[in-house]
PDB file of N, CA and C in Angstrom:
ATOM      1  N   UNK A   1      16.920  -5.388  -6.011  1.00  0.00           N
ATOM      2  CA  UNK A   1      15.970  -5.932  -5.053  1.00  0.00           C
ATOM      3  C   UNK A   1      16.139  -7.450  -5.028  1.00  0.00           C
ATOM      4  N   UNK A   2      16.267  -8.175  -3.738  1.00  0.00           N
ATOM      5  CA  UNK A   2      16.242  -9.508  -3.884  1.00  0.00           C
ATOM      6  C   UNK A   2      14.961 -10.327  -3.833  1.00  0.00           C
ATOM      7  N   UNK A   3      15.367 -11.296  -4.457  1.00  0.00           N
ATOM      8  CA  UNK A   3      13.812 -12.176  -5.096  1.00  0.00           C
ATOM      9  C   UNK A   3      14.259 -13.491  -4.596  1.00  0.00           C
ATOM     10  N   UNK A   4      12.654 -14.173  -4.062  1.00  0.00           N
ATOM     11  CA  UNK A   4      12.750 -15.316  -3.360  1.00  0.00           C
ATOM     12  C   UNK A   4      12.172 -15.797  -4.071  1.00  0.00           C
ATOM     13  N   UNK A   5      11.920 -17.201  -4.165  1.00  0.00           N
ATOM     14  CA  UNK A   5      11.057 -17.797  -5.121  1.00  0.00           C
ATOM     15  C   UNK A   5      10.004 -18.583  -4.098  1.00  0.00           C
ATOM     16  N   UNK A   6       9.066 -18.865  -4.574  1.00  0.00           N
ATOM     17  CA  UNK A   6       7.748 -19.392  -3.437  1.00  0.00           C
ATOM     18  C   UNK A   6       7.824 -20.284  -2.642  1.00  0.00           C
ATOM     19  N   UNK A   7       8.893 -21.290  -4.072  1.00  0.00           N
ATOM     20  CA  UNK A   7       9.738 -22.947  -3.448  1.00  0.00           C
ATOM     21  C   UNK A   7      10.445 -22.298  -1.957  1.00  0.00           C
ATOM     22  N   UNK A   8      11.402 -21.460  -2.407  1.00  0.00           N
ATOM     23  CA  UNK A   8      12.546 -21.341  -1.347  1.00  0.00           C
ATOM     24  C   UNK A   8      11.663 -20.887  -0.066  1.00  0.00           C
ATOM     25  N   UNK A   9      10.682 -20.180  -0.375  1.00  0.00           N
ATOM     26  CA  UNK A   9      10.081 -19.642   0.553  1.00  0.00           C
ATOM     27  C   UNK A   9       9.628 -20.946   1.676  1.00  0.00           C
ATOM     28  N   UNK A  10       8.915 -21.871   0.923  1.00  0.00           N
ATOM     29  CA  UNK A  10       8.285 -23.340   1.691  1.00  0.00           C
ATOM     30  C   UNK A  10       8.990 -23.824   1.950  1.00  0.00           C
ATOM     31  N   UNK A  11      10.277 -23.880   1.532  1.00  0.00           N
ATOM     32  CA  UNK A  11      11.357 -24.921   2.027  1.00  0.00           C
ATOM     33  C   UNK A  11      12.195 -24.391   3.091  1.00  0.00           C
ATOM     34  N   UNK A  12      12.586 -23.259   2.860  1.00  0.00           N
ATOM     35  CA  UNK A  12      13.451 -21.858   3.962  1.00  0.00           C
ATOM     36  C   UNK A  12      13.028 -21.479   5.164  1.00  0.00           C
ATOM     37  N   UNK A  13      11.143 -21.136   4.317  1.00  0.00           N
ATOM     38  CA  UNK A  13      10.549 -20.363   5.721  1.00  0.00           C
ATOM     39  C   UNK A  13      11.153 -19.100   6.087  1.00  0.00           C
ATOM     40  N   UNK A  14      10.491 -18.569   7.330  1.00  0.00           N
ATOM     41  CA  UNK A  14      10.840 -17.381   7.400  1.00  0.00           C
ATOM     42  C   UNK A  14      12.368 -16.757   7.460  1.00  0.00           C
ATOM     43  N   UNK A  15      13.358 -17.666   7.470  1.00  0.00           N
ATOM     44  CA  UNK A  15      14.583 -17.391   7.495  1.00  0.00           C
ATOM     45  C   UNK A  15      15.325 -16.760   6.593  1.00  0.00           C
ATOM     46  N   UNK A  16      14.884 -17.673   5.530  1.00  0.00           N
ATOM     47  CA  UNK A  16      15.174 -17.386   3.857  1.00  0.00           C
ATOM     48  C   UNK A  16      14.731 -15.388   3.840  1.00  0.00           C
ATOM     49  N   UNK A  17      13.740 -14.889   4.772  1.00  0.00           N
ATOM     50  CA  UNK A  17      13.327 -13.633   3.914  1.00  0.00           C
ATOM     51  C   UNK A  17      14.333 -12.996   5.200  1.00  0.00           C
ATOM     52  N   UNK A  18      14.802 -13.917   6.366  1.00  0.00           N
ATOM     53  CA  UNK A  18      15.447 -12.694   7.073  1.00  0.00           C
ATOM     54  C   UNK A  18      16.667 -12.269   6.535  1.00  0.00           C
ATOM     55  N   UNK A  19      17.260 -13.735   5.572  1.00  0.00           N
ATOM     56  CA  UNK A  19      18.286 -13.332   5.141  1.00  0.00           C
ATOM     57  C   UNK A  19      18.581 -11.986   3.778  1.00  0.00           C
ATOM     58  N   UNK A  20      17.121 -12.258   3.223  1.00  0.00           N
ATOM     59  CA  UNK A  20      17.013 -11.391   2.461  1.00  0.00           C
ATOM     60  C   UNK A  20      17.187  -9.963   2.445  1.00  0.00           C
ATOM     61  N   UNK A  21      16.052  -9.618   3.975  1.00  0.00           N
ATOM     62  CA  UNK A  21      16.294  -8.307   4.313  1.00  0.00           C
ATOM     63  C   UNK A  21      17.561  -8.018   5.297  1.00  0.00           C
ATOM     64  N   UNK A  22      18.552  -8.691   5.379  1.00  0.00           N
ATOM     65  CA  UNK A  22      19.986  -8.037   5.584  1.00  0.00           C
ATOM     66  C   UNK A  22      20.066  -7.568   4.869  1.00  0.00           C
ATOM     67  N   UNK A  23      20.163  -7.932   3.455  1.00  0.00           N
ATOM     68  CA  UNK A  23      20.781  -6.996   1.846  1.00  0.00           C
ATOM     69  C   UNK A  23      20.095  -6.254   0.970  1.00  0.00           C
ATOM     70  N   UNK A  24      18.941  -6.134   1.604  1.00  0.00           N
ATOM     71  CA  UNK A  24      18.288  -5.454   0.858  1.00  0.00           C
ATOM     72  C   UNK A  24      16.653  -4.549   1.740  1.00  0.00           C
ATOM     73  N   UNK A  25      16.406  -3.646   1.470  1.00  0.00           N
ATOM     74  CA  UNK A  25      15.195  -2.976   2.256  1.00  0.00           C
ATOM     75  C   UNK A  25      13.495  -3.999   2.262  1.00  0.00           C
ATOM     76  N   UNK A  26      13.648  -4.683   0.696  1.00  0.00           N
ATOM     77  CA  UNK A  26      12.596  -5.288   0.514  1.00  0.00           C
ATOM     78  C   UNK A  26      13.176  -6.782  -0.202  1.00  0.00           C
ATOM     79  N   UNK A  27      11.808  -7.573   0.338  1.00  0.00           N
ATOM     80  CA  UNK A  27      12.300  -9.148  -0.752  1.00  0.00           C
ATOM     81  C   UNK A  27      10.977  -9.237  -1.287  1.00  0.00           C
ATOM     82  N   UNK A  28      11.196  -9.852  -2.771  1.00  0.00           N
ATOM     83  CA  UNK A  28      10.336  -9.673  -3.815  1.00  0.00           C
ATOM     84  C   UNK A  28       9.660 -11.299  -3.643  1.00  0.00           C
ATOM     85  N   UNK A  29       8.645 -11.754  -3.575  1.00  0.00           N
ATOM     86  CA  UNK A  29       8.356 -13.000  -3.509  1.00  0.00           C
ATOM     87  C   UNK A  29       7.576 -13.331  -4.507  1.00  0.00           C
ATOM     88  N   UNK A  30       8.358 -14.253  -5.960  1.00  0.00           N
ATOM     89  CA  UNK A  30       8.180 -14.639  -6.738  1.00  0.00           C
ATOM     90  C   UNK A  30       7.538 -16.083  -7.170  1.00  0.00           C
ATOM     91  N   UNK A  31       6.227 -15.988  -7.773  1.00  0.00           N
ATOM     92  CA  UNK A  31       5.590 -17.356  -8.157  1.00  0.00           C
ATOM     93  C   UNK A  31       5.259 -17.611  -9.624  1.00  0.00           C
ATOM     94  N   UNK A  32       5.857 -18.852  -9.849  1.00  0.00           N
ATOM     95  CA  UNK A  32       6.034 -19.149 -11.112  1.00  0.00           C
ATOM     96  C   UNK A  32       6.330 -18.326 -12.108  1.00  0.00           C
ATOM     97  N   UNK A  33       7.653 -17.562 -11.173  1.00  0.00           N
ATOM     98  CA  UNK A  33       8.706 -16.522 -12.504  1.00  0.00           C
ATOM     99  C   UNK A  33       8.295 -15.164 -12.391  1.00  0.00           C
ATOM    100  N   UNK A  34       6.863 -14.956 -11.715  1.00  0.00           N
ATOM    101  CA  UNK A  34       6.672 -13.276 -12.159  1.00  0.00           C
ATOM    102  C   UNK A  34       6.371 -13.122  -9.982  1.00  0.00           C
ATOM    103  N   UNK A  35       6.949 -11.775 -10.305  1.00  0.00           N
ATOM    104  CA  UNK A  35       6.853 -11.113  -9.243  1.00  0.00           C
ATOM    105  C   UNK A  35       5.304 -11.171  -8.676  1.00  0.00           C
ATOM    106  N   UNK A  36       5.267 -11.131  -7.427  1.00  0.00           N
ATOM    107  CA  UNK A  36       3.808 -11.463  -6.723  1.00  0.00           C
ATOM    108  C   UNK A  36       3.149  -9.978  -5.012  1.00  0.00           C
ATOM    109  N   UNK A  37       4.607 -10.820  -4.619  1.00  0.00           N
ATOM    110  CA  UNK A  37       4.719 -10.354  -3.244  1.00  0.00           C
ATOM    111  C   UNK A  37       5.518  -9.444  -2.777  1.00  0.00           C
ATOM    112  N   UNK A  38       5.578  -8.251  -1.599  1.00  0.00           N
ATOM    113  CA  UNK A  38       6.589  -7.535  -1.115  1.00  0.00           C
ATOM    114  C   UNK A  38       6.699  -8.244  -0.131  1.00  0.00           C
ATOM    115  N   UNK A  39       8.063  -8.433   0.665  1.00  0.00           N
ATOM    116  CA  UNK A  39       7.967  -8.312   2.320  1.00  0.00           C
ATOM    117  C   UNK A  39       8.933  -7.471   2.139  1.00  0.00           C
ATOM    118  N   UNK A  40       8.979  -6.954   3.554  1.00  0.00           N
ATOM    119  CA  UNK A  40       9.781  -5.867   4.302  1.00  0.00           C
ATOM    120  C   UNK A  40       9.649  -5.732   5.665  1.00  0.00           C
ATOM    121  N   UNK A  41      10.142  -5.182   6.283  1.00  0.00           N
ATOM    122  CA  UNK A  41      10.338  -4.516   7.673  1.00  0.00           C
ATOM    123  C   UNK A  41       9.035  -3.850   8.239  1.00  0.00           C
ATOM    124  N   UNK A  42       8.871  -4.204   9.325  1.00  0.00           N
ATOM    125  CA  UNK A  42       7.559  -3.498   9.599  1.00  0.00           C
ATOM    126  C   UNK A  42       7.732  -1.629   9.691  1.00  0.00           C
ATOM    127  N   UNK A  43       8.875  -1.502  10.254  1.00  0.00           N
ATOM    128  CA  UNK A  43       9.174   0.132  10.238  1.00  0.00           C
ATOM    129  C   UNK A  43       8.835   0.920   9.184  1.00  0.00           C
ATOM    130  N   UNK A  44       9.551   0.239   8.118  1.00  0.00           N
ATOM    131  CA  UNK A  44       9.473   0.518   6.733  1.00  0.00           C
ATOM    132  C   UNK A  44       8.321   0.505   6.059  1.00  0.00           C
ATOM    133  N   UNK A  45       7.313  -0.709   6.125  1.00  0.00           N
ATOM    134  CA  UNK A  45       6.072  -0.315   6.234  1.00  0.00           C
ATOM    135  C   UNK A  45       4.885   0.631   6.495  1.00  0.00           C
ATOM    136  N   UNK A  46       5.391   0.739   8.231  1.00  0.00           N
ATOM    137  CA  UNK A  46       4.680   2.025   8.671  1.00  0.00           C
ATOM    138  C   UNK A  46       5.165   3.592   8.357  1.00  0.00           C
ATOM    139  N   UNK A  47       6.492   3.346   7.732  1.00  0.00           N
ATOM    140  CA  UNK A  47       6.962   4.771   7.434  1.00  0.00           C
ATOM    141  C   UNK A  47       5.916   4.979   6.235  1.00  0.00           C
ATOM    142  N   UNK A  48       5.902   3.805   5.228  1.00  0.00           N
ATOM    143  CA  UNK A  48       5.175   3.846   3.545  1.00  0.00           C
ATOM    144  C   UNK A  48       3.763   4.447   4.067  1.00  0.00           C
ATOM    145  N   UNK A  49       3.245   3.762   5.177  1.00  0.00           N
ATOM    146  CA  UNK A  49       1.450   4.087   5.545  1.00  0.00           C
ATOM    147  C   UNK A  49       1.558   5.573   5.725  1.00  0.00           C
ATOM    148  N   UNK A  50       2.345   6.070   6.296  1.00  0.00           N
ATOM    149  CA  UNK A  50       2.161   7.537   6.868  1.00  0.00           C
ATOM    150  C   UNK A  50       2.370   8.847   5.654  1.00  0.00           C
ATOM    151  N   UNK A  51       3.490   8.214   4.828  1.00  0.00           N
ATOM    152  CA  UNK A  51       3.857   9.027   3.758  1.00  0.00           C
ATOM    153  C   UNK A  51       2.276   8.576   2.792  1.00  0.00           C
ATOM    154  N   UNK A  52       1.709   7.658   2.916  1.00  0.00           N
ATOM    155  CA  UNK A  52       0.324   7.794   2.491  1.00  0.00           C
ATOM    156  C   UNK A  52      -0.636   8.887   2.811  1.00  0.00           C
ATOM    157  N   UNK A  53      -0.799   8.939   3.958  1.00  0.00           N
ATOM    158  CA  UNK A  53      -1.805   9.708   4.762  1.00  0.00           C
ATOM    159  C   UNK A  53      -1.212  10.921   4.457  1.00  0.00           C
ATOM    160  N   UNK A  54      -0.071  11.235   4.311  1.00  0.00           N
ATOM    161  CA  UNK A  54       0.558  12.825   4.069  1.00  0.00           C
ATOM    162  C   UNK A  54      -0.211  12.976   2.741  1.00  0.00           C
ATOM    163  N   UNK A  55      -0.194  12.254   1.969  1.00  0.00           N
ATOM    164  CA  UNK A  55      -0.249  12.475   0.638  1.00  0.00           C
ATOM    165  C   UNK A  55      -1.656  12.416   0.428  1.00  0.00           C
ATOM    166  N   UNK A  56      -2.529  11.856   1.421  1.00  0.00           N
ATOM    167  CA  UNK A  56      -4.409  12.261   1.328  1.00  0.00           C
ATOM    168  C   UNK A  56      -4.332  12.969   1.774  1.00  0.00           C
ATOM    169  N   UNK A  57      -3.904  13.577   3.040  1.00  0.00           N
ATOM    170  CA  UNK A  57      -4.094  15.064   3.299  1.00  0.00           C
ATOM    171  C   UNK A  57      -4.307  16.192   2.346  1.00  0.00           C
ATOM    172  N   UNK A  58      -2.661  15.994   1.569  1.00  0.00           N
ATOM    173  CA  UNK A  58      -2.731  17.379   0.798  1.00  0.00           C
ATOM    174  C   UNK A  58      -3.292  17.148  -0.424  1.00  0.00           C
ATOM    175  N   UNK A  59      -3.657  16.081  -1.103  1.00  0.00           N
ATOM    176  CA  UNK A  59      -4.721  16.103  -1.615  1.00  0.00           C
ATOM    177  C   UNK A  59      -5.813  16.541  -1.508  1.00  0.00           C
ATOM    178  N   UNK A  60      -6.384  16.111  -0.141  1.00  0.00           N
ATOM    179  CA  UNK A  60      -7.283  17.091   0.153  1.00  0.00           C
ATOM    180  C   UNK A  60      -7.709  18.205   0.627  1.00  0.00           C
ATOM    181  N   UNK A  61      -6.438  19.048   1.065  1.00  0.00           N
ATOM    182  CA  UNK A  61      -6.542  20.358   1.665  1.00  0.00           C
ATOM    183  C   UNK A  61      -6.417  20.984   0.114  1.00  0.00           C
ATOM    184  N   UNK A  62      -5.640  20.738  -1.436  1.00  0.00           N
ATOM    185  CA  UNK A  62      -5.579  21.246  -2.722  1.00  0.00           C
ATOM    186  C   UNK A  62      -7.285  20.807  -3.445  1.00  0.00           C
ATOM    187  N   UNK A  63      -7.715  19.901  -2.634  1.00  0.00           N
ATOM    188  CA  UNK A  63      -9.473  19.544  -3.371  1.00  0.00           C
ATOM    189  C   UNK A  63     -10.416  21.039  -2.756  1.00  0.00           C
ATOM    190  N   UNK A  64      -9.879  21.102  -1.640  1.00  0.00           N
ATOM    191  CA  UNK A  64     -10.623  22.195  -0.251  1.00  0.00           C
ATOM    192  C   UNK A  64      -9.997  22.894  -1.215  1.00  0.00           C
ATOM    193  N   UNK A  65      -8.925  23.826  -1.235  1.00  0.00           N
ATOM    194  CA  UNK A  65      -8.758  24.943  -1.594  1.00  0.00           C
ATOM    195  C   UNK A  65      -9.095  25.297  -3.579  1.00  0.00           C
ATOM    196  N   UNK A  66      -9.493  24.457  -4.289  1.00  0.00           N
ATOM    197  CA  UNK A  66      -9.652  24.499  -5.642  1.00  0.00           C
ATOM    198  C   UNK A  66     -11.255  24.137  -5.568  1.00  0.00           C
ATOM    199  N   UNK A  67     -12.370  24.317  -4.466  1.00  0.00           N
ATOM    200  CA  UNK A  67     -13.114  24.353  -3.906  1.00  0.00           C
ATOM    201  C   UNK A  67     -14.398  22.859  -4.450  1.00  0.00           C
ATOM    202  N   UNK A  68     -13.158  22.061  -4.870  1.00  0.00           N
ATOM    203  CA  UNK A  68     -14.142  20.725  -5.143  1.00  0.00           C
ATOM    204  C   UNK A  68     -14.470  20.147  -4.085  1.00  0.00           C
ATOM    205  N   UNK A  69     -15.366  19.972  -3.189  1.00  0.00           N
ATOM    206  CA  UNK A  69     -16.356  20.117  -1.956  1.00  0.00           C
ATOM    207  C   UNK A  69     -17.743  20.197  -2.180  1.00  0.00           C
ATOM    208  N   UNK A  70     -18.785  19.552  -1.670  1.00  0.00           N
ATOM    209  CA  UNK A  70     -19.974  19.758  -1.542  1.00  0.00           C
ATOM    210  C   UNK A  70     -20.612  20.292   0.208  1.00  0.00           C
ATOM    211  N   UNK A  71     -21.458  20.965   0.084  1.00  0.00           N
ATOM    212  CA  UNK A  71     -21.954  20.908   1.035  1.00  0.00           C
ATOM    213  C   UNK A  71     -22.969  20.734   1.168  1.00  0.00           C
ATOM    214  N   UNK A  72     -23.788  19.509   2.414  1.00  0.00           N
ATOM    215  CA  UNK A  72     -24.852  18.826   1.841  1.00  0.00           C
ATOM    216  C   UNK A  72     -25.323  18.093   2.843  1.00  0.00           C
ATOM    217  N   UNK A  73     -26.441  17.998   3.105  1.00  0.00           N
ATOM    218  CA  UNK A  73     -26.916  17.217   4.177  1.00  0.00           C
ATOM    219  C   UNK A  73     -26.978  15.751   3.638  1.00  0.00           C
ATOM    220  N   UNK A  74     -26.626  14.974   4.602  1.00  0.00           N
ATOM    221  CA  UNK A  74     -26.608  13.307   4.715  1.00  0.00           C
ATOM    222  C   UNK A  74     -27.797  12.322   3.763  1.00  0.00           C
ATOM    223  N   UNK A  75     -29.092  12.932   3.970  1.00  0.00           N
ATOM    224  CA  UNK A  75     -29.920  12.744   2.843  1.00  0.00           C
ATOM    225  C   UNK A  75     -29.425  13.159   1.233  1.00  0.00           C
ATOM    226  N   UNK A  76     -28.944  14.320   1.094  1.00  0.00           N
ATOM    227  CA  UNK A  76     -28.924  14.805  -0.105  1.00  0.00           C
ATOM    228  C   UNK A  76     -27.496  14.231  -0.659  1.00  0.00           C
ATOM    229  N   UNK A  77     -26.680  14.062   0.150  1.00  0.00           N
ATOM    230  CA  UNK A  77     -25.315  13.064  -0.454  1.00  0.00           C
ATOM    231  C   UNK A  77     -25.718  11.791  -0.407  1.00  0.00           C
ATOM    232  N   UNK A  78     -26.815  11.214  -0.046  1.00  0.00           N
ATOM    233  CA  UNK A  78     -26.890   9.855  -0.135  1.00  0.00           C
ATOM    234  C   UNK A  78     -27.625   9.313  -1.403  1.00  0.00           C
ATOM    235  N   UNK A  79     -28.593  10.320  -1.404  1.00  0.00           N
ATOM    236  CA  UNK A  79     -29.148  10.701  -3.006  1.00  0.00           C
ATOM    237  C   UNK A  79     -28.273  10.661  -4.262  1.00  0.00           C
ATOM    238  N   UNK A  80     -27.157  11.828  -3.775  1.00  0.00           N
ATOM    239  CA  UNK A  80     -26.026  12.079  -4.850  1.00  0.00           C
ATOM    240  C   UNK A  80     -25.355  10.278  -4.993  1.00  0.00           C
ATOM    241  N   UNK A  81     -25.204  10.064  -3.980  1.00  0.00           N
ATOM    242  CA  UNK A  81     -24.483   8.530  -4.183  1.00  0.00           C
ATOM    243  C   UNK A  81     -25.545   7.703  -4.990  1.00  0.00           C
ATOM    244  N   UNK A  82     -26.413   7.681  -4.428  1.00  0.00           N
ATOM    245  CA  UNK A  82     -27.725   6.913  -5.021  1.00  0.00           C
ATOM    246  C   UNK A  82     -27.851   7.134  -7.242  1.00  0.00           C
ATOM    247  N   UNK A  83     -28.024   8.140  -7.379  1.00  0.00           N
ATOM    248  CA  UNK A  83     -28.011   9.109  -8.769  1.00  0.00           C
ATOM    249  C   UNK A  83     -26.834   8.979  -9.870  1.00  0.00           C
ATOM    250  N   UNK A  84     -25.091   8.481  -8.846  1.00  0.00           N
ATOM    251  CA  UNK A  84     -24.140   7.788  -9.640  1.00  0.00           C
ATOM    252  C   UNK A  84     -24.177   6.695  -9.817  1.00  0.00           C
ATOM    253  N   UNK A  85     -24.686   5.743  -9.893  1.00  0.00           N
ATOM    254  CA  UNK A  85     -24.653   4.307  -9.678  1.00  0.00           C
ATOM    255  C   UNK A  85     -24.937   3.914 -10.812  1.00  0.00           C
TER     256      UNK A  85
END
């Protein structure tokens, strides 16, 4: 993975990360030595968001089917919220 440093970043600007992502999918944007930041591609991004949402789904269709679910009127879950706190 290529790593920019914060300097190069202020001094480069956005160029410095285009060059980055020619060679690589992501650039690591580094401050004072330790890793901080991702950039990347917006595609690549929105591919990561969606493979998210896949992955709450079936989380929650395996919560639905292992029947951890309440059913509950709006008062009585607000209670329940109220009662964890």
């Amino acid at each position: 993975m290529n790593t920019l440093t914060a300097n190069e970043l202020k001094t480069r600007g956005v160029s410095a990360v285009e060059e980055g992502l020619k060679h690589d999918d992501e650039v690591v944007i580094s401050v004072r030595g330790q890793h901080r930041y991702v950039v990347m591609d917006i595609d690549k991004y929105n591919h990561l968001r969606e493979l998210e949402l896949v992955a709450a789904i079936a989380e929650t269709r395996a919560d639905y089917a292992a029947g951890r679910y309440a059913t509950e009127t709006v008062a009585e879950h607000m209670q329940r919220l109220k009662n964890n706190d």
